[in-house]
Protein backbone atom coordinates (compact mmCIF):
# COMPACT_ATOMS: atom_id res chain seq x y z
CA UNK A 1 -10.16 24.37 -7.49
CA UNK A 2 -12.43 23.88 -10.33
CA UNK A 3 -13.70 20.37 -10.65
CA UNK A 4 -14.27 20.17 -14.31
CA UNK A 5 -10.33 21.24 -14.66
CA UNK A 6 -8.65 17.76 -12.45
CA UNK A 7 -11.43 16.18 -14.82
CA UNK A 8 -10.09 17.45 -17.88
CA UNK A 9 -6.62 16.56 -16.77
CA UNK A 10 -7.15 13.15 -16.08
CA UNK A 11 -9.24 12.61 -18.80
CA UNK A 12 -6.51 13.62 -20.73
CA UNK A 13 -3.87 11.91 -19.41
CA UNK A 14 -6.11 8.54 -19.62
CA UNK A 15 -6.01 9.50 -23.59
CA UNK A 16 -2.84 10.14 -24.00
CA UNK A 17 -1.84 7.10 -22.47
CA UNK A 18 -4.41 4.03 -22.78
CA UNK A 19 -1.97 1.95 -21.02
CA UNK A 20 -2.56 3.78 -17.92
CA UNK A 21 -3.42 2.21 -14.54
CA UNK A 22 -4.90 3.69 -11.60
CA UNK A 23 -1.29 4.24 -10.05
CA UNK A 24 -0.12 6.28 -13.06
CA UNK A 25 -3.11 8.39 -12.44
CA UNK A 26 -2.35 8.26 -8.38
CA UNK A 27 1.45 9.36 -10.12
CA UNK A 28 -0.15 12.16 -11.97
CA UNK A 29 -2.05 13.76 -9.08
CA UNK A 30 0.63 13.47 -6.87
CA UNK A 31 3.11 14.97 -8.93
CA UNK A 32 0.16 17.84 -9.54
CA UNK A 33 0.20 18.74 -6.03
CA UNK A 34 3.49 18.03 -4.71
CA UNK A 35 6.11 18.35 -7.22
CA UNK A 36 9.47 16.63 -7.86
CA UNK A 37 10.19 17.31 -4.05
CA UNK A 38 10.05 13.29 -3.51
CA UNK A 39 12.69 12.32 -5.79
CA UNK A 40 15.54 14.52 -4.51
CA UNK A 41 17.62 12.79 -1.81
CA UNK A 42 20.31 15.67 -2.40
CA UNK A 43 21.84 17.32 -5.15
CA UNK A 44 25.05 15.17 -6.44
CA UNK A 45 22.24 12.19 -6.26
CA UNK A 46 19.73 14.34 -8.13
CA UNK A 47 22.31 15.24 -11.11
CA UNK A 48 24.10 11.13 -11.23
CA UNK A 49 20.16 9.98 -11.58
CA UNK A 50 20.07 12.29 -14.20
CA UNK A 51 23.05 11.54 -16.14
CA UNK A 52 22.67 8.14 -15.98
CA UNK A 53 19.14 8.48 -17.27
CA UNK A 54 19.93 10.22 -20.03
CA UNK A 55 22.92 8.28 -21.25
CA UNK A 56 21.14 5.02 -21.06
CA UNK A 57 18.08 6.08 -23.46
CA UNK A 58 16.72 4.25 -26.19
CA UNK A 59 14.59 6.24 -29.05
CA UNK A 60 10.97 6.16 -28.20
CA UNK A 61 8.65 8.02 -30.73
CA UNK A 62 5.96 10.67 -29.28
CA UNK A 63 7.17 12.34 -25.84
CA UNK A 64 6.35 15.63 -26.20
CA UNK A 65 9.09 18.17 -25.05
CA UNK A 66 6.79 19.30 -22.61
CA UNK A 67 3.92 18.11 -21.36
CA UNK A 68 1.17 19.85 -18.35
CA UNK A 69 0.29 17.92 -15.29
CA UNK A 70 -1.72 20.49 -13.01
CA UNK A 71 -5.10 21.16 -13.69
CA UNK A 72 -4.39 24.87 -13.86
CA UNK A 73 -1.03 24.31 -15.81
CA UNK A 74 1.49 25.11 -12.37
CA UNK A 75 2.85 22.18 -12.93
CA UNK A 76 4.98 20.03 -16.02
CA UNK A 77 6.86 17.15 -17.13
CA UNK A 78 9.86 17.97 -19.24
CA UNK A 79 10.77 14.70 -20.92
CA UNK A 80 14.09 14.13 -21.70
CA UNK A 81 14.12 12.78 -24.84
CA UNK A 82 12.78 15.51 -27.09
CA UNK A 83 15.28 17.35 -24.88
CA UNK A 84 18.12 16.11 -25.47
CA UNK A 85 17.02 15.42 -29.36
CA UNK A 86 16.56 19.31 -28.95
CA UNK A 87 20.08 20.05 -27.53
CA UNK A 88 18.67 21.07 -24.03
CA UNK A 89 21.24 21.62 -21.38
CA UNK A 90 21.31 19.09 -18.62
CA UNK A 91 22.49 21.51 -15.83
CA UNK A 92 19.59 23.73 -16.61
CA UNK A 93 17.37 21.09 -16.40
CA UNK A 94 18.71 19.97 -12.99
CA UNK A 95 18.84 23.51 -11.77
CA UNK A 96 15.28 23.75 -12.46
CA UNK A 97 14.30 20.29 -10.86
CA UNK A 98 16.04 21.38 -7.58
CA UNK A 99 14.51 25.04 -7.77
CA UNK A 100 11.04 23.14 -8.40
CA UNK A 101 11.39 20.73 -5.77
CA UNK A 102 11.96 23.74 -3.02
CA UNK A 103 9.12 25.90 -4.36
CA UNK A 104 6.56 23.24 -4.56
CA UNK A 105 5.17 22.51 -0.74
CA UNK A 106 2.03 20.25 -1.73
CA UNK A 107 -1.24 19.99 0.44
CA UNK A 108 -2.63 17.09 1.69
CA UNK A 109 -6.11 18.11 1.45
CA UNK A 110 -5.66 18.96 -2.37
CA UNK A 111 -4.16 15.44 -2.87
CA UNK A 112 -7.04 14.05 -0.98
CA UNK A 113 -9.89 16.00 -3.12
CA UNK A 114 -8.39 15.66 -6.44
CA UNK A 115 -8.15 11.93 -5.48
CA UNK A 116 -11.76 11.92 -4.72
CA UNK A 117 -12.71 13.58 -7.99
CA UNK A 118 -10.97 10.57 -9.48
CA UNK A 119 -13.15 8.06 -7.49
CA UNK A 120 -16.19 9.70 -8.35
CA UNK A 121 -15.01 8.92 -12.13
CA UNK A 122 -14.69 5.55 -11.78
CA UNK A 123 -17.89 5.01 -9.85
CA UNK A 124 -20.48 3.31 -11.84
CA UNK A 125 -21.76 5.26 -14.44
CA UNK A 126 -18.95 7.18 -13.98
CA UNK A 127 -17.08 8.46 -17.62
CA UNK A 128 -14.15 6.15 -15.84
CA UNK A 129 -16.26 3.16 -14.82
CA UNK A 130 -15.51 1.06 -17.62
CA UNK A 131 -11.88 2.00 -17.50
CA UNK A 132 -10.89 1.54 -13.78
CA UNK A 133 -12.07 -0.54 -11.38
CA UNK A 134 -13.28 1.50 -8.74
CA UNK A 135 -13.01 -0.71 -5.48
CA UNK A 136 -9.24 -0.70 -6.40
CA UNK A 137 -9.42 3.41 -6.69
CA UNK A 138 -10.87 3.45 -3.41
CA UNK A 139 -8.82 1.05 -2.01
CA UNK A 140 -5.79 3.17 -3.04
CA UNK A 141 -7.12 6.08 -1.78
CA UNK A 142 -7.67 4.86 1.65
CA UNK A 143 -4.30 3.41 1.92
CA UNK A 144 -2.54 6.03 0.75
CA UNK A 145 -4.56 8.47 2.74
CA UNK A 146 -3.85 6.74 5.61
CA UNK A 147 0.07 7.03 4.92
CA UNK A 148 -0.49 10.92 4.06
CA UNK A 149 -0.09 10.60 0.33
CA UNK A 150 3.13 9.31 -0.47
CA UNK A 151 4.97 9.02 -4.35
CA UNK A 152 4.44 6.49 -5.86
CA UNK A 153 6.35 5.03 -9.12
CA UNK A 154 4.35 4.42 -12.47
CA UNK A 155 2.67 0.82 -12.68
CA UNK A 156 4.74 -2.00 -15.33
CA UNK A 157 2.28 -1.47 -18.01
CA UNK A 158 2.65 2.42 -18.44
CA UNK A 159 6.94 1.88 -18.04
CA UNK A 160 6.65 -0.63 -20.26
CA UNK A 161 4.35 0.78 -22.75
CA UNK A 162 6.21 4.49 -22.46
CA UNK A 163 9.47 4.17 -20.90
CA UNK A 164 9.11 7.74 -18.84
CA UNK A 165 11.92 9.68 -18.63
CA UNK A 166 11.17 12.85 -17.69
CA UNK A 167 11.89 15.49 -14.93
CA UNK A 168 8.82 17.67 -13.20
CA UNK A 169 9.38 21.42 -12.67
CA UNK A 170 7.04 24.52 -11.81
CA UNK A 171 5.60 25.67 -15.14
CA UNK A 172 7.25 29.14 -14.60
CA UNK A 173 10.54 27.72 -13.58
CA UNK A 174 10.40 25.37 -17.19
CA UNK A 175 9.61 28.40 -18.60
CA UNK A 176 12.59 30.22 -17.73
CA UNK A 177 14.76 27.55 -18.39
CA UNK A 178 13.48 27.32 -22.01
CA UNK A 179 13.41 31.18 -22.68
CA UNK A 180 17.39 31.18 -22.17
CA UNK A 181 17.79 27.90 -24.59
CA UNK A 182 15.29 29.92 -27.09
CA UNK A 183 13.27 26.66 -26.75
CA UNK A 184 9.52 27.33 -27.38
CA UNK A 185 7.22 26.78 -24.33
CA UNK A 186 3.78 24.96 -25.43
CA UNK A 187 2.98 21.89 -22.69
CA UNK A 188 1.09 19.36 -24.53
């Protein structure tokens, strides 16, 4: 994996989102490398989270419809806002999730180096340092190392600030899904 690409993402992200904390970065990553896989108990539970989620949204300005989270673009976020603003069918949606979430295996090891490429940002004199506190990054990374990576949910500020709604899925899958809506496919 090419270093300079998790940098790019993160950097990214971090711009995209000032209000970001080191667990919405941890979030990121994770969902880079593992996928939605974490957030399906089973199906029926999979498709009521999603229906209730998308009944219970309030308007917020400036998700894109699509946005990358893998350094080489495997991965997305389909947010459901510009979605549903777009007419998008929820079944397809969940059918992707669910395909997504059996494709995607994840690798420890991947988790573990992409996490250290985000330490070695926030070390001092790091592009990061002034950002992130990096005895917290490391901190994080050691604990959740030591429980083999596990999800984790975005941090107050960033739900506050952006109110994520939004469903991950292979970039190919999200591309087939928006080919048969005639949806354009351009991840932000």
């Amino acid at each position: 994996m090419d270093e300079q690409a998790v940098e790019a993402l993160i950097h990214t992200h971090v711009q995209r989102y000032p209000e970001a904390d080191i667990l919405d970065v941890y979030k990121l990553l994770h969902q880079a490398t593992f996928g939605p896989g974490h957030a399906i108990t089973n199906q029926r539970a999979a498709r009521d989270w999603l229906e209730r989620e998308s009944a219970t949204l309030r308007p917020h300005p400036g998700d894109p419809l699509v946005e990358n989270i893998h350094p080489e673009g495997h991965m997305v976020r389909v947010h459901l806002r510009p979605s549903l603003e777009a007419r998008g069918d929820l079944r397809k949606l969940l059918d992707g999730f669910l395909r997504s979430s059996r494709d995607v295996q994840g690798d420890l090891s991947q988790m573990a180096a992409w996490w250290a490429i985000f330490q070695r940002l926030t070390a001092e004199g790091g592009p990061l340092a002034g950002r992130f506190d990096a005895r917290r990054a490391a901190l994080i990374g050691r604990t959740r190392a030591a429980e083999n990576w596990p999800a984790s949910h975005h941090s107050p500020p960033y739900d506050h600030a952006y109110q994520p709604a939004y469903r991950v899925l292979t970039a190919p899958i999200a591309q087939d899904i928006f080919a048969a809506q005639r949806f354009a496919f351009s991840p932000a």
